[in-house]
C-alpha atoms as a PDB file:
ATOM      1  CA  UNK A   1      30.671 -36.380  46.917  1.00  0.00           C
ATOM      2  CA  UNK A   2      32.208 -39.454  48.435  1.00  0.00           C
ATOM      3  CA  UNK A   3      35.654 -39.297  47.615  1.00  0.00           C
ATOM      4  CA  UNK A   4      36.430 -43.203  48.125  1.00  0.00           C
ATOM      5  CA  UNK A   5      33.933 -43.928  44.874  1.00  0.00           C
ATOM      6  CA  UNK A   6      36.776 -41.664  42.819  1.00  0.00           C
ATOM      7  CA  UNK A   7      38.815 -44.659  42.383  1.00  0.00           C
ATOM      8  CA  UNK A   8      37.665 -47.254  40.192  1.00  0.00           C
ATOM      9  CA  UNK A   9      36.823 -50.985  41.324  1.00  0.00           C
ATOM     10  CA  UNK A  10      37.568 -51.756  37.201  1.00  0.00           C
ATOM     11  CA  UNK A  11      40.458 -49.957  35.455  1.00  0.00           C
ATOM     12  CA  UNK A  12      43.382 -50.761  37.498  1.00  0.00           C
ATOM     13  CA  UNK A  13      45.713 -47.462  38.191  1.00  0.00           C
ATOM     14  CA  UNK A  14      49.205 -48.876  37.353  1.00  0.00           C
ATOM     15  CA  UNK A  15      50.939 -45.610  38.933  1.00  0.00           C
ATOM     16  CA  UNK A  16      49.595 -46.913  42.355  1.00  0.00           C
ATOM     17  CA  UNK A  17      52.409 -49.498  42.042  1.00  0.00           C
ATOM     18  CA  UNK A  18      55.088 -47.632  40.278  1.00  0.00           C
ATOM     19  CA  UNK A  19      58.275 -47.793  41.623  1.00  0.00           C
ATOM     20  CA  UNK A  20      60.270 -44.248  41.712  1.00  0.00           C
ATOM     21  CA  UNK A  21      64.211 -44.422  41.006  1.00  0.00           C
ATOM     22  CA  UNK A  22      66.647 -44.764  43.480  1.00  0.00           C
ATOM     23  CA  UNK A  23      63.745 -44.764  46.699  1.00  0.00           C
ATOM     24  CA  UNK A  24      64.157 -47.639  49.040  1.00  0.00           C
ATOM     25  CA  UNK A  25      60.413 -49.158  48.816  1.00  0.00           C
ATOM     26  CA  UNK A  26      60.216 -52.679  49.194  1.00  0.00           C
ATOM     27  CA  UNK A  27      56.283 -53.640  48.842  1.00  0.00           C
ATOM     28  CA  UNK A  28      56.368 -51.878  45.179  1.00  0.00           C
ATOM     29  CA  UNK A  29      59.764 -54.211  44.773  1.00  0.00           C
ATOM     30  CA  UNK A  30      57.921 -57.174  46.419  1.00  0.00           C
ATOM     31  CA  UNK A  31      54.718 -56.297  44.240  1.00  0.00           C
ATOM     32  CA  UNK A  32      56.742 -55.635  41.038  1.00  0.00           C
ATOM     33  CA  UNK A  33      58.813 -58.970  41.263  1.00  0.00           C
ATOM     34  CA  UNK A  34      55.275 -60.665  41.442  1.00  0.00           C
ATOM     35  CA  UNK A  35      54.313 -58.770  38.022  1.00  0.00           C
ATOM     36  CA  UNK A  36      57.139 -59.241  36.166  1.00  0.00           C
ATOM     37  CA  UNK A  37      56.901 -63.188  37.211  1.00  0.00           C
ATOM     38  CA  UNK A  38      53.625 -63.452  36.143  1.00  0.00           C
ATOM     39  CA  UNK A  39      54.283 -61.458  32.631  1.00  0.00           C
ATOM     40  CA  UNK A  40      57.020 -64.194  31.589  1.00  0.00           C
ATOM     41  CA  UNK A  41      55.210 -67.359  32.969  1.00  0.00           C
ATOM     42  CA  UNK A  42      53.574 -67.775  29.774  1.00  0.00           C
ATOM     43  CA  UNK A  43      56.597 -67.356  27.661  1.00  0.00           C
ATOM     44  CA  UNK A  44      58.776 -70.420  26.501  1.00  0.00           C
ATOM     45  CA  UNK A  45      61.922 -69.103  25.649  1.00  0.00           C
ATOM     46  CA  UNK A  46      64.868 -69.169  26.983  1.00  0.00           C
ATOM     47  CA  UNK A  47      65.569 -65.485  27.993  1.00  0.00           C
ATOM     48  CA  UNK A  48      62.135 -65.629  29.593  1.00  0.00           C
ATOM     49  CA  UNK A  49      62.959 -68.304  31.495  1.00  0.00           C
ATOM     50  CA  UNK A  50      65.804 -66.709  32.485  1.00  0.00           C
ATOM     51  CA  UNK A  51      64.017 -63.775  33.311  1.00  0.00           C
ATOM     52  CA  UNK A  52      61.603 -65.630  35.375  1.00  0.00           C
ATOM     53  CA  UNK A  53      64.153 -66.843  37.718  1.00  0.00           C
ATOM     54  CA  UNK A  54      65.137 -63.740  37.945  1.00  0.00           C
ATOM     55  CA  UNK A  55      61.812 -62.659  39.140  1.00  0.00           C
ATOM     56  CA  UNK A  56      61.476 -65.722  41.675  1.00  0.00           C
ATOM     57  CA  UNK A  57      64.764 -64.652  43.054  1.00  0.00           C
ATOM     58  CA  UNK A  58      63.532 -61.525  43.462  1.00  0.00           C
ATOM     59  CA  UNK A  59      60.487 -62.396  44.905  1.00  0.00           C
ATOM     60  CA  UNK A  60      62.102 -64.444  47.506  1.00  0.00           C
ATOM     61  CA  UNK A  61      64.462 -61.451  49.166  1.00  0.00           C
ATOM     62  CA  UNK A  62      61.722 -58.981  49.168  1.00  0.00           C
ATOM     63  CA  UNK A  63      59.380 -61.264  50.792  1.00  0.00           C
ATOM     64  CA  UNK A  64      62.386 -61.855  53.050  1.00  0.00           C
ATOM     65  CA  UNK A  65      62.734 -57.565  53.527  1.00  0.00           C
ATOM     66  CA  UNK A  66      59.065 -57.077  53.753  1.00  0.00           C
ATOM     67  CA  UNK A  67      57.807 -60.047  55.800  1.00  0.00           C
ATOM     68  CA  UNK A  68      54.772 -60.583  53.509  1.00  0.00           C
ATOM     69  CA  UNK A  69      53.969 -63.983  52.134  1.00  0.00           C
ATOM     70  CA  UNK A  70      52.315 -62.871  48.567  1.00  0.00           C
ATOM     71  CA  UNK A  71      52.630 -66.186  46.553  1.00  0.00           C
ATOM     72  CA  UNK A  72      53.973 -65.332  42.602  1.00  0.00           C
ATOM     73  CA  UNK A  73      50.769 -67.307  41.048  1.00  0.00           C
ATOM     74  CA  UNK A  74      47.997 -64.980  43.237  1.00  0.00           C
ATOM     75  CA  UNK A  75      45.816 -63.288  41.205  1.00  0.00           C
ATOM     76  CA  UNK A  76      45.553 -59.731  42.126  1.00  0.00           C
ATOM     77  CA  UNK A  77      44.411 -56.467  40.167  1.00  0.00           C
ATOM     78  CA  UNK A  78      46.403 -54.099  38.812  1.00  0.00           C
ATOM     79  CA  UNK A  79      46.736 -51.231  41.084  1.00  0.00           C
ATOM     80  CA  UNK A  80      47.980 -52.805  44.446  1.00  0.00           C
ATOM     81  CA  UNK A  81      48.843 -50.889  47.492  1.00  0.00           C
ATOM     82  CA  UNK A  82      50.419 -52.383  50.619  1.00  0.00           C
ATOM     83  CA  UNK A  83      52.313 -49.199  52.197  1.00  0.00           C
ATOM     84  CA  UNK A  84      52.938 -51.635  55.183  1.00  0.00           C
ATOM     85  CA  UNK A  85      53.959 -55.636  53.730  1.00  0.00           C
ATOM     86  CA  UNK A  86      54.807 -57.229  57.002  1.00  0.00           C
ATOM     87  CA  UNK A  87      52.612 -59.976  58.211  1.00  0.00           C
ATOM     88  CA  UNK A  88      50.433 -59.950  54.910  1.00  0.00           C
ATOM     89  CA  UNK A  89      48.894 -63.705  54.064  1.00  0.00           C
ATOM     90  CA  UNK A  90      47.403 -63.956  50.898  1.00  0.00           C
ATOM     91  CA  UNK A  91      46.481 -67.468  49.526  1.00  0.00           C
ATOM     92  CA  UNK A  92      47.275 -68.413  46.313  1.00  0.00           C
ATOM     93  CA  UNK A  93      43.826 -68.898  45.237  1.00  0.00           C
ATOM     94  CA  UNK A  94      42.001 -65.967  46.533  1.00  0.00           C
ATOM     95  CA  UNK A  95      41.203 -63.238  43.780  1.00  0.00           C
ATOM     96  CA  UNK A  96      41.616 -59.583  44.673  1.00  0.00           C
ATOM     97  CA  UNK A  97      40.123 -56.807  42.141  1.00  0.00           C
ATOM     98  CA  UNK A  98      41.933 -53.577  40.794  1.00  0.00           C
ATOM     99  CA  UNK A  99      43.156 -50.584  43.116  1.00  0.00           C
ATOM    100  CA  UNK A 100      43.015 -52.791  46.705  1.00  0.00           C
ATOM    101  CA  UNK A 101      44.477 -50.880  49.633  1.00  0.00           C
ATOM    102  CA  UNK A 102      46.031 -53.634  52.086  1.00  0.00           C
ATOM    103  CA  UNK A 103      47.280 -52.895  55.407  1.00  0.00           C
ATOM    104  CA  UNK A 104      49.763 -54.865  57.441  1.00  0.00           C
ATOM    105  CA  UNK A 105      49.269 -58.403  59.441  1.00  0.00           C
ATOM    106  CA  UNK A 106      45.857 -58.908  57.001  1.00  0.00           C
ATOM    107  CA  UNK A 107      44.771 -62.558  56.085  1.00  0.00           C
ATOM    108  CA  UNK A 108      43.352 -63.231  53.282  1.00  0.00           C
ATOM    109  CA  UNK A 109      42.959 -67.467  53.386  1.00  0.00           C
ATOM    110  CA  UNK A 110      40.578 -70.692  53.207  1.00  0.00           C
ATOM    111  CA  UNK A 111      38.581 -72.443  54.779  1.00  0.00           C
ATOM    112  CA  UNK A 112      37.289 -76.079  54.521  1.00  0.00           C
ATOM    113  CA  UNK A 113      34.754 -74.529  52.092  1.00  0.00           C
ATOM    114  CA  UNK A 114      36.698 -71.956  49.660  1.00  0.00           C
ATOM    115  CA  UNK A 115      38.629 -68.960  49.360  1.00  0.00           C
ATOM    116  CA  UNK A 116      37.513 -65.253  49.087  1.00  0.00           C
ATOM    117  CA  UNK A 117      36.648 -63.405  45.897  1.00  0.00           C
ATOM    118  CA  UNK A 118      37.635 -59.458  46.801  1.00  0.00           C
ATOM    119  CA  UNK A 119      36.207 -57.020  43.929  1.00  0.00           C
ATOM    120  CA  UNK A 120      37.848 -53.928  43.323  1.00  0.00           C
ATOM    121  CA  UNK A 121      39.013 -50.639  45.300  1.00  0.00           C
ATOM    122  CA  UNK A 122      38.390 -52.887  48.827  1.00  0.00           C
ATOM    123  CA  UNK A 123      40.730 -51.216  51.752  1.00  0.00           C
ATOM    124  CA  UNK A 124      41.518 -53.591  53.989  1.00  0.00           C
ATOM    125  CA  UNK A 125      42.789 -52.662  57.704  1.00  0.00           C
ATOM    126  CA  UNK A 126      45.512 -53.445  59.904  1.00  0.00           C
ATOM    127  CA  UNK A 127      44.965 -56.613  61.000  1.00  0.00           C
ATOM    128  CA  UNK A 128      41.971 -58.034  58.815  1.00  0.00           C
ATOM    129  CA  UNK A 129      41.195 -61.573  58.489  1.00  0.00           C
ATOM    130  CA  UNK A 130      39.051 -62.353  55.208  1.00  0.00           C
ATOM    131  CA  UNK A 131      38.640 -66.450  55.582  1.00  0.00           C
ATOM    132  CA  UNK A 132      36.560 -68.887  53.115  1.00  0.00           C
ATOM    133  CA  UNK A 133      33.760 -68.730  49.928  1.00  0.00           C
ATOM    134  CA  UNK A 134      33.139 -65.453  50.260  1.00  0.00           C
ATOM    135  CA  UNK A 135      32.803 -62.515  48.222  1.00  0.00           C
ATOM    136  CA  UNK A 136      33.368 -58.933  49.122  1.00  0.00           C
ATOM    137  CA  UNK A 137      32.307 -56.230  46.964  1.00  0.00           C
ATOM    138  CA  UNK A 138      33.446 -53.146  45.292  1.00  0.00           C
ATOM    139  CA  UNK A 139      34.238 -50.214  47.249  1.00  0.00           C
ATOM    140  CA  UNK A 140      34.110 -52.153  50.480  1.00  0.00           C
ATOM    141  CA  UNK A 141      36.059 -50.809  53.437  1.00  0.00           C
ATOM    142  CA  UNK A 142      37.110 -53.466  56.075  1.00  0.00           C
ATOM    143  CA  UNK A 143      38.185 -52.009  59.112  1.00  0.00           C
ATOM    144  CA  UNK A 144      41.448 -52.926  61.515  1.00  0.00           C
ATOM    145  CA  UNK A 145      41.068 -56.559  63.189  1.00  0.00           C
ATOM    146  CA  UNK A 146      37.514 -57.118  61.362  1.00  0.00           C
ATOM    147  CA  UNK A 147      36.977 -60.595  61.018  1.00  0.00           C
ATOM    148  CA  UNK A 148      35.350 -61.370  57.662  1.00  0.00           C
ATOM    149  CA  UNK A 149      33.410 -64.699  57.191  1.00  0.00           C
ATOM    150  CA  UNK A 150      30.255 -63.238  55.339  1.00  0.00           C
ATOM    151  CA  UNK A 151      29.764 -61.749  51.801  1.00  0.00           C
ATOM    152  CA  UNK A 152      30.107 -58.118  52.145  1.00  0.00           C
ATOM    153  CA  UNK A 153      27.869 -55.884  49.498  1.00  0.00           C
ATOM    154  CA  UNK A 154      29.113 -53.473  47.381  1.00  0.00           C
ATOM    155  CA  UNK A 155      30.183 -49.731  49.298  1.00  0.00           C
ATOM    156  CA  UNK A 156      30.268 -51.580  52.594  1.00  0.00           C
ATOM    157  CA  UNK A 157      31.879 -51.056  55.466  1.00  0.00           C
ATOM    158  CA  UNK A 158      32.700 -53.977  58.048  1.00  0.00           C
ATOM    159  CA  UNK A 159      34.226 -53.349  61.354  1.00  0.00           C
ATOM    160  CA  UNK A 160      35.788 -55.282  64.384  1.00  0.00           C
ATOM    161  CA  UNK A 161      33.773 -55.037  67.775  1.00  0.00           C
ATOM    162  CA  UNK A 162      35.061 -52.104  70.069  1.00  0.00           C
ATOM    163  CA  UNK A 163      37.309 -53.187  73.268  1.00  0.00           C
ATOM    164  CA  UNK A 164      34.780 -53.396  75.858  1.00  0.00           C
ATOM    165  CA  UNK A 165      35.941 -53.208  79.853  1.00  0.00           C
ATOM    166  CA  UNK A 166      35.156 -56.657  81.035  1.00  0.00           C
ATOM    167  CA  UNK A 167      36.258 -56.449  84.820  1.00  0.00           C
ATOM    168  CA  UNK A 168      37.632 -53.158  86.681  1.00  0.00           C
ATOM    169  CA  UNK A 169      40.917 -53.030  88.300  1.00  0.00           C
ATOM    170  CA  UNK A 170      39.956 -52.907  92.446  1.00  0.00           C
ATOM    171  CA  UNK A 171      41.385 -49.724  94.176  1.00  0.00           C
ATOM    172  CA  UNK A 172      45.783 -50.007  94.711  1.00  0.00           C
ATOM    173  CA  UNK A 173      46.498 -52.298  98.140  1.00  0.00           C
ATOM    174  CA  UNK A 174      48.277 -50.501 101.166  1.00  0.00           C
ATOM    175  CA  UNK A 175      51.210 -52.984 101.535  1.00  0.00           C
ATOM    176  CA  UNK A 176      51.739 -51.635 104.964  1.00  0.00           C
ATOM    177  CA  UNK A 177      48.324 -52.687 105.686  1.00  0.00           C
ATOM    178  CA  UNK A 178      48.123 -55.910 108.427  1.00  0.00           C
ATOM    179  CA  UNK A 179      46.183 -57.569 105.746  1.00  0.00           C
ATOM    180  CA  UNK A 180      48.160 -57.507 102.857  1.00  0.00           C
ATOM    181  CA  UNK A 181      51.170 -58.258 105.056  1.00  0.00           C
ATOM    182  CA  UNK A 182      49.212 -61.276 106.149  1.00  0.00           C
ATOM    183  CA  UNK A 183      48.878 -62.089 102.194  1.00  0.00           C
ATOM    184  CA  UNK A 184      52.329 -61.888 101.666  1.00  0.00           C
ATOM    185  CA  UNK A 185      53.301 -63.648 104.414  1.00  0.00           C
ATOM    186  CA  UNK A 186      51.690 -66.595 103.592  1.00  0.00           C
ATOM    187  CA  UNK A 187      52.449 -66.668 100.024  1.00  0.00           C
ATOM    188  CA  UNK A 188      55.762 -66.509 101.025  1.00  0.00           C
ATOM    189  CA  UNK A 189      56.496 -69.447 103.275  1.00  0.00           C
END
């Protein structure tokens, strides 16, 4: 059975952003400040307005702590998990489904032509660019330093190119040698 299909790309698992008492994690503060935010911006009154102050104060040190720049009007699923915040772009007007997995330094922006649509239960590496009208489907894993400028179907898997040698080092000079004292000597005067 593939285990990554367990989690569902619909019904977002709040516990995956539950914050436990008295532990020092700031992308559940960060992601929670973003929540609460959103779950007053349609109120009018004046203790929710209050409140959502509050929550853009909030959301301003923990972006600050984390180094992630996750706007308070994104639209992201329920179920978020950055274990790693720093370096995370995420434009306002991309849309990320339920139970995403996002790893640090990932950007998730436009283009001249759009934003992204990301469905649900996508883990995205270390590094990841997602850029443009794109869509990515459900249970789609996106590997470290992929660039992503394509749609990806659903249960993909996209992947950066592997380092490839492009020129080997030559064998280590003899700097006693007459030649490489030659070298030096004329670099030198």
């Amino acid at each position: 059975m593939d285990h990554h299909l367990l989690v569902s790309a619909e019904q977002p698992d709040w516990s995956r952003e539950a914050r436990r008492p008295w532990t020092w994690t700031p992308s559940q503060a960060l992601v929670a400040s973003v929540r609460d935010y959103q779950k007053r911006a349609s109120n009018t009154g004046l203790v929710a307005r209050f409140a959502q102050k509050v929550a853009v104060l909030r959301h301003r040190f923990w972006s600050v702590v984390t180094g992630a720049d996750i706007p308070l009007n994104c639209q992201i699923g329920g179920g978020l998990l950055i274990p790693h915040p720093n370096g995370i772009v995420i434009n306002p007007g991309a849309k990320i489904g339920v139970n995403c997995l996002i790893f640090q330094q990932v950007t998730i922006g436009a283009s001249r032509r759009g934003l992204p649509t990301i469905g649900g239960h996508v883990d995205i590496g270390a590094g990841a660019k997602i850029i443009g009208p794109i869509t990515i489907g459900n249970h789609v894993i996106i590997g470290a330093n992929a660039v992503v400028v394509f749609d990806v179907p659903d249960g993909g898997v996209v992947m950066a190119p592997a380092a490839q040698i492009g020129q080997t080092a030559s064998a280590p000079r003899d700097p006693t040698s007459t030649d490489e004292q030659k070298e030096l000597g004329s670099v030198r005067s």
